[in-house]
Protein backbone atom coordinates (compact mmCIF):
# COMPACT_ATOMS: atom_id res chain seq x y z
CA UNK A 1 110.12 85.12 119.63
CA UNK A 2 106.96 84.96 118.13
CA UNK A 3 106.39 83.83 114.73
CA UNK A 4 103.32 84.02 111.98
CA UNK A 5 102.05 80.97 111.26
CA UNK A 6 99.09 81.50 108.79
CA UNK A 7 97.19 84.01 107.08
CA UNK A 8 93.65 85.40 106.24
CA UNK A 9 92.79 86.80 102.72
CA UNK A 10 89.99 88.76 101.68
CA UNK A 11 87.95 87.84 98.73
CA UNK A 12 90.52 90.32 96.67
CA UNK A 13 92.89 87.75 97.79
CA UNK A 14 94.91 90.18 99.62
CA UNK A 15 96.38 89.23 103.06
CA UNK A 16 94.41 90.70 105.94
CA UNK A 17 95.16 89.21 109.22
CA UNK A 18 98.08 86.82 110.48
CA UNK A 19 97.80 83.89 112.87
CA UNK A 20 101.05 84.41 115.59
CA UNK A 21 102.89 81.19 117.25
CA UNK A 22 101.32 82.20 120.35
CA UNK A 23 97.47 81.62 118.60
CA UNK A 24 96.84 85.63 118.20
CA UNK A 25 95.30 86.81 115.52
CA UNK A 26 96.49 90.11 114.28
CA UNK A 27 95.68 92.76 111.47
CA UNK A 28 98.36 93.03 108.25
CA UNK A 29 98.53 96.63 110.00
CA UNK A 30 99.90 95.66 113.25
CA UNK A 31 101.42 92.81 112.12
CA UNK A 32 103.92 95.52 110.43
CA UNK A 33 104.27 97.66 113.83
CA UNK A 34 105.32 94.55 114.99
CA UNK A 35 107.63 93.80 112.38
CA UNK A 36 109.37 96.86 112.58
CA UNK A 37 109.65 97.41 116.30
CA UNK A 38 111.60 93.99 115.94
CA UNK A 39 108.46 91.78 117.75
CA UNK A 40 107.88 89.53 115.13
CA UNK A 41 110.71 86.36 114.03
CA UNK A 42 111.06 85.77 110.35
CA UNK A 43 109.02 88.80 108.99
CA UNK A 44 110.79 92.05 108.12
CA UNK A 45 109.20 95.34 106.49
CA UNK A 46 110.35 96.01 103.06
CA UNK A 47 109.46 99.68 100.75
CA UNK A 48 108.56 99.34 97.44
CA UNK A 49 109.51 101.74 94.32
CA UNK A 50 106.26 103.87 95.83
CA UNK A 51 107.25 104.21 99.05
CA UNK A 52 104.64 101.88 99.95
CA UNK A 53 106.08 99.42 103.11
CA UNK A 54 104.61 95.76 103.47
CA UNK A 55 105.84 92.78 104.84
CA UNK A 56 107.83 89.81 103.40
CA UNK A 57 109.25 86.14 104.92
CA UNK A 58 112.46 86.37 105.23
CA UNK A 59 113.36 82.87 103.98
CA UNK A 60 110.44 83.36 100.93
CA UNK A 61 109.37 85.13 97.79
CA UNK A 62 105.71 85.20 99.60
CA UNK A 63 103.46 84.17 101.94
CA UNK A 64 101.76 81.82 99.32
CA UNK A 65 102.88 78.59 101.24
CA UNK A 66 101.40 79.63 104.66
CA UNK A 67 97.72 78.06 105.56
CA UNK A 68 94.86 80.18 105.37
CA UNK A 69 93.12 80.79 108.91
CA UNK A 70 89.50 80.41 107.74
């Protein structure tokens, strides 16, 4: 299963785009489709207290320790 691998911030610092194990690159948007329709390996969706849903490692607090793409 396909796996993300490293990550693109804006100059806010938030996360914008993923890199995938197979070399895609892929929007924070449909990296969460993917998430959630069960297409992505060691990634699930998670709601905050606002209802908002994002993504989160499973094994981490963050993504923090993945390599930025650019």
């Amino acid at each position: 299963m396909e796996k993300l691998v490293a990550i693109h911030r804006n100059h806010f610092g938030d996360i914008i785009s993923f890199v995938t194990s197979e070399g895609r690159v892929i929007s924070y948007r449909k990296a969460l489709m993917e998430a959630e329709g069960g297409l992505l390996d060691g990634v699930h969706a998670k709601v905050d207290i606002d209802g908002i849903v994002y993504l989160m490692p499973d094994m981490e607090q963050s993504f923090d320790h993945y390599p930025n793409l650019f």
